[in-house]
C-alpha atoms as a PDB file:
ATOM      1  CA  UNK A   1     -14.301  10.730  11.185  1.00  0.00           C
ATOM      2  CA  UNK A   2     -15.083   8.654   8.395  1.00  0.00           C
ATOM      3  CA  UNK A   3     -12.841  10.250   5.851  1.00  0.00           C
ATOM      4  CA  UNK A   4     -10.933   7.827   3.356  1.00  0.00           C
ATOM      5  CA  UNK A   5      -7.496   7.602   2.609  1.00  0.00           C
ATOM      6  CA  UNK A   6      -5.544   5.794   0.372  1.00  0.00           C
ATOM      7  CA  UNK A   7      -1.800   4.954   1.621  1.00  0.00           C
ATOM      8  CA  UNK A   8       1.488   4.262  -0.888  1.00  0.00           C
ATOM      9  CA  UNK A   9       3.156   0.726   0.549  1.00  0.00           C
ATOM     10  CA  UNK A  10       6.799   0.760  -0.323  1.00  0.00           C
ATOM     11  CA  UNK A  11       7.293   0.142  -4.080  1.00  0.00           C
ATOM     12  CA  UNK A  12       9.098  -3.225  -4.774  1.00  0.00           C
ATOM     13  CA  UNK A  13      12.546  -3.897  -5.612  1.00  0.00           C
ATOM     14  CA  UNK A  14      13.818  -7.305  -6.751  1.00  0.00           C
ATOM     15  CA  UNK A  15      17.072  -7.808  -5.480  1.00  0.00           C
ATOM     16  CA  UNK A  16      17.456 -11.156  -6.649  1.00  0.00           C
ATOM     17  CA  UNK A  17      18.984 -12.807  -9.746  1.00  0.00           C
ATOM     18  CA  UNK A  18      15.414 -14.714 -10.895  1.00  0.00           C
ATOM     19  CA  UNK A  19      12.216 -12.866 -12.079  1.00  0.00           C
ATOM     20  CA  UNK A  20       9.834 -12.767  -8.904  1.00  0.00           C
ATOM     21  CA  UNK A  21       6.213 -12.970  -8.930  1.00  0.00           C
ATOM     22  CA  UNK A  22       3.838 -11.030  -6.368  1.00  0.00           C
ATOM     23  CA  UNK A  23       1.169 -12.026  -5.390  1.00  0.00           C
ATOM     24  CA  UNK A  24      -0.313  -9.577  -2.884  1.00  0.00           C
ATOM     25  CA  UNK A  25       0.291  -6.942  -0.391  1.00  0.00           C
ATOM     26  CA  UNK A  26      -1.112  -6.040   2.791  1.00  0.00           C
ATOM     27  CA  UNK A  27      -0.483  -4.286   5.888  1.00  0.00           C
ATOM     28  CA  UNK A  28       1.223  -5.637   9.758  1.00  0.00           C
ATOM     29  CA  UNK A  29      -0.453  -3.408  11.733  1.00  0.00           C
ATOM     30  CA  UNK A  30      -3.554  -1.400  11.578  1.00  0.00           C
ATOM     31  CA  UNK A  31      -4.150   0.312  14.761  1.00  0.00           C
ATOM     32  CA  UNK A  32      -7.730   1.095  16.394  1.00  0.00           C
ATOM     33  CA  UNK A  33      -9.381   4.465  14.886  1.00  0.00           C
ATOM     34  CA  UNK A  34      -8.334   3.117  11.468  1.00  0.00           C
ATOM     35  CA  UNK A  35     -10.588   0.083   9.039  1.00  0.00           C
ATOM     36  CA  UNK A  36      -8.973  -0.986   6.183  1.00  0.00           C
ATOM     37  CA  UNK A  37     -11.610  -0.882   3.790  1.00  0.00           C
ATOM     38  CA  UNK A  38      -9.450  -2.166   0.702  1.00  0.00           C
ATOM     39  CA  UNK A  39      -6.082  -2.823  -1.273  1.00  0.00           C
ATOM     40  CA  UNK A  40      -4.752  -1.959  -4.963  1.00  0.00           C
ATOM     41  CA  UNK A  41      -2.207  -2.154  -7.200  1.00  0.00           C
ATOM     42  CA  UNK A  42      -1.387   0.565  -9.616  1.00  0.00           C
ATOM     43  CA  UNK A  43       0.533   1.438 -12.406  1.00  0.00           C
ATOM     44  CA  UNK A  44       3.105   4.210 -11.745  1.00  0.00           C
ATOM     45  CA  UNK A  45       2.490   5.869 -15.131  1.00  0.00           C
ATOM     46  CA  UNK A  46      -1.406   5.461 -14.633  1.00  0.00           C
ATOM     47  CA  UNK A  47      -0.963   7.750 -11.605  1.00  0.00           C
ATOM     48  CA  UNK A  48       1.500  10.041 -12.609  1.00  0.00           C
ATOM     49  CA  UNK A  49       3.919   8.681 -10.100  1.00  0.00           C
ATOM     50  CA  UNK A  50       4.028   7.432  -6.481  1.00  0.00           C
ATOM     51  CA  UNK A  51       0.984   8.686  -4.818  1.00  0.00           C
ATOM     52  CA  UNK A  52       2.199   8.443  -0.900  1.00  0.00           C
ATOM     53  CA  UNK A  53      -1.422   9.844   0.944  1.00  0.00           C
ATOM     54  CA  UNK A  54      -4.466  10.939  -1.042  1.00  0.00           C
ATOM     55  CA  UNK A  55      -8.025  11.316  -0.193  1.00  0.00           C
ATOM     56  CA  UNK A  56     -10.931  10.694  -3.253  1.00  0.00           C
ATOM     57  CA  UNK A  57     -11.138  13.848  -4.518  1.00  0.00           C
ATOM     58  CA  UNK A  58      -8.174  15.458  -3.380  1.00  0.00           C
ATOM     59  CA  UNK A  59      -6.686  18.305  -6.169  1.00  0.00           C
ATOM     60  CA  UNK A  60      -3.886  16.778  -8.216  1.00  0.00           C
ATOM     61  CA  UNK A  61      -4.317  12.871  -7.274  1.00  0.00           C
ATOM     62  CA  UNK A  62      -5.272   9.849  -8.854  1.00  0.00           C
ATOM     63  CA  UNK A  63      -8.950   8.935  -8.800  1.00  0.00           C
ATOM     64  CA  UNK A  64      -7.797   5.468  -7.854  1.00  0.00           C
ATOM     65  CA  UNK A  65     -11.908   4.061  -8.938  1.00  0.00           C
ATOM     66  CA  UNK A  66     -11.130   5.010 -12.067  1.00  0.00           C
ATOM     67  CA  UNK A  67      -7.997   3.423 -12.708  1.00  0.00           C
ATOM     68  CA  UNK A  68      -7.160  -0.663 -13.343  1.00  0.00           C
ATOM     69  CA  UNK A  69      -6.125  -2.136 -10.473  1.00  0.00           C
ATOM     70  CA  UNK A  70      -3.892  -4.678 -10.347  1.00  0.00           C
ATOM     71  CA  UNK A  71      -4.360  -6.492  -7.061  1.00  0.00           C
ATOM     72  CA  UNK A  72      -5.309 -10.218  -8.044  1.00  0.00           C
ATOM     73  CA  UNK A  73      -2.740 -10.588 -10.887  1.00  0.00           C
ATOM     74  CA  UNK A  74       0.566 -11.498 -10.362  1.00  0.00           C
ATOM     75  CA  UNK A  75       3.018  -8.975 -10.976  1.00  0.00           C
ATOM     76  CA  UNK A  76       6.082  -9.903 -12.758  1.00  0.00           C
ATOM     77  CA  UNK A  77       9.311  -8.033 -11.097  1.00  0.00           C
ATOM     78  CA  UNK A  78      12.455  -8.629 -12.942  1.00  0.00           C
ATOM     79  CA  UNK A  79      15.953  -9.331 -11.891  1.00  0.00           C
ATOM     80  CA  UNK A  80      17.689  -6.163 -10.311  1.00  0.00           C
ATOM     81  CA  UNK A  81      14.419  -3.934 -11.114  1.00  0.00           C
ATOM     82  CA  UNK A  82      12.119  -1.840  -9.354  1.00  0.00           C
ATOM     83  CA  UNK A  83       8.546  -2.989  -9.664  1.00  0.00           C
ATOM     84  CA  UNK A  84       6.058  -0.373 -12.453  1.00  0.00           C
ATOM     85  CA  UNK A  85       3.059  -1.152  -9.813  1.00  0.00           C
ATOM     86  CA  UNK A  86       2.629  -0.692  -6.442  1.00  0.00           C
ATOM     87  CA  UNK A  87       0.445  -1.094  -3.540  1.00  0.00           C
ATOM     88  CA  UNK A  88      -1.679   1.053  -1.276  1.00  0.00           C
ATOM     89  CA  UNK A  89      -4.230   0.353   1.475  1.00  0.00           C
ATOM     90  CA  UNK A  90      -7.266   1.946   1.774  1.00  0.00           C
ATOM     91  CA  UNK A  91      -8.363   2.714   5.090  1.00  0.00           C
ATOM     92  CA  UNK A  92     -11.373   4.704   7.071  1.00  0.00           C
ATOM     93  CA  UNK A  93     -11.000   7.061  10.020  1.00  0.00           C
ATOM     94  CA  UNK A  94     -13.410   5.217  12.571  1.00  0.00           C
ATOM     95  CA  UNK A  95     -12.219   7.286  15.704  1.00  0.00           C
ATOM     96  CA  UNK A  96      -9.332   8.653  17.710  1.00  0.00           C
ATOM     97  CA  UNK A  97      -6.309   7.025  16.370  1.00  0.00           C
ATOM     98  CA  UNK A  98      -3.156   7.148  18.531  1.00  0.00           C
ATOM     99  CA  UNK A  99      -1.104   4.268  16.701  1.00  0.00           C
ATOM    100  CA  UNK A 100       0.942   4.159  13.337  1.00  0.00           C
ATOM    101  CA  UNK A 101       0.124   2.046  10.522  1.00  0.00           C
ATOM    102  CA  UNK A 102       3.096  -0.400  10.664  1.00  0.00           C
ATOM    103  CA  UNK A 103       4.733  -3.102   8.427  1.00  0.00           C
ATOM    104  CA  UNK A 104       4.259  -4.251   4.691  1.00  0.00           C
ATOM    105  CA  UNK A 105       3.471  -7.680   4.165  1.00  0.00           C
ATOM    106  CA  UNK A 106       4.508  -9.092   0.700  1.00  0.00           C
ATOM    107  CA  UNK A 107       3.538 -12.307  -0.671  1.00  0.00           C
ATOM    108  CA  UNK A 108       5.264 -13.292  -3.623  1.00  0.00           C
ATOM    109  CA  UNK A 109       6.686 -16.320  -5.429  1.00  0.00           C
ATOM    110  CA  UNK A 110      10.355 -17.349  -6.860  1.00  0.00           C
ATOM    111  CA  UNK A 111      11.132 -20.493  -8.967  1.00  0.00           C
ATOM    112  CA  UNK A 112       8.292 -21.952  -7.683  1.00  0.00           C
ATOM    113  CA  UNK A 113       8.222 -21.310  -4.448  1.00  0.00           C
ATOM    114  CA  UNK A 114       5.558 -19.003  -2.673  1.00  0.00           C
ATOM    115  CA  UNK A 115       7.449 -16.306  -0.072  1.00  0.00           C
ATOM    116  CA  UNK A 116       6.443 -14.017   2.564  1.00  0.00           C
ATOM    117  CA  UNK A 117       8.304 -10.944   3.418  1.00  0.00           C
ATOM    118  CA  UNK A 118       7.784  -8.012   5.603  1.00  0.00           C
ATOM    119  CA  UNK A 119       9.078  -4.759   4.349  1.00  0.00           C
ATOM    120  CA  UNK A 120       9.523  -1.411   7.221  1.00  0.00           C
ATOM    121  CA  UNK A 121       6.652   0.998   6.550  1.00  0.00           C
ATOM    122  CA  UNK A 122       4.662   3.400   8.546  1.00  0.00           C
ATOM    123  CA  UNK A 123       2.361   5.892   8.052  1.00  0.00           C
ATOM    124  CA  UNK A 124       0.556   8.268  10.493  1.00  0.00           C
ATOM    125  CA  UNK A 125      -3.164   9.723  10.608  1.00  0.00           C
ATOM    126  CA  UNK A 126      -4.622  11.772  12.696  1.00  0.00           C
ATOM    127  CA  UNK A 127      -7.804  13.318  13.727  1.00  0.00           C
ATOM    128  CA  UNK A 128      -7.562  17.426  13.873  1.00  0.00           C
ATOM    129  CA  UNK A 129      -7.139  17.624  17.677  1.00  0.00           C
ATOM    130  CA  UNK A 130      -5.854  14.401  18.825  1.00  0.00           C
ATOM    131  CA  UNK A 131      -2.291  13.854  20.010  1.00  0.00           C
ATOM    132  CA  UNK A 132      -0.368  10.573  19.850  1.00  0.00           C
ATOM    133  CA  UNK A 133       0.266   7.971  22.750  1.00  0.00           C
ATOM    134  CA  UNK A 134      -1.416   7.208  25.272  1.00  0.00           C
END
């Protein structure tokens, strides 16, 4: 308990024929056992690719306090490209956790207009020990 992770969200592709604008990111569903103690946006090349589960510390991953985070700006996807930054929650292990972490919230903006959009993700944790369900 009380260990800190730091999830990937799923990176951004614009689909769309106009240049979109996000905004922010955060997550549907955090389940009891898990805070979320923060969110970022990084630069792919900054972290030497898509960084899907660290820990501070961990051998071989970012040291995401040392890097710029993006969250707060908005970040520019072009038409028909994949975004350069993506998202990750931060969350701490407050107890037995029996739940996924579920859904990706987008907010983002097109020719004006400001959009919502819920993209599939889930991640598991667990504590050493502890089985899922109920």
């Amino acid at each position: 308990m009380g260990q800190e992770w730091t999830i990937a969200l799923p990176v951004l592709h614009n689909a769309s024929a106009e240049k979109i604008w996000v905004k922010d990111a955060r997550v549907d569903v955090v389940p009891e056992g898990l805070d979320v103690v923060g969110y970022g946006a990084y630069d792919l090349d900054d972290t030497n690719g898509l960084a899907l589960l660290s820990r501070p510390g961990s051998p071989g991953m970012p040291d995401f306090g040392k890097l710029k985070n993006h969250r707060g700006e908005k970040v520019g996807i072009g038409p028909k490209e994949e975004s350069d930054i993506y998202y990750v929650v931060k969350v701490r292990i407050t107890g037995k956790i029996t739940e996924n972490l579920t859904g990706a919230i987008f907010t983002y903006e097109s020719d004006g207009r400001t959009y919502e959009q819920s993209l599939p993700f889930e991640a598991a944790l667990r504590l050493e020990g502890t089985t899922p369900g109920p």
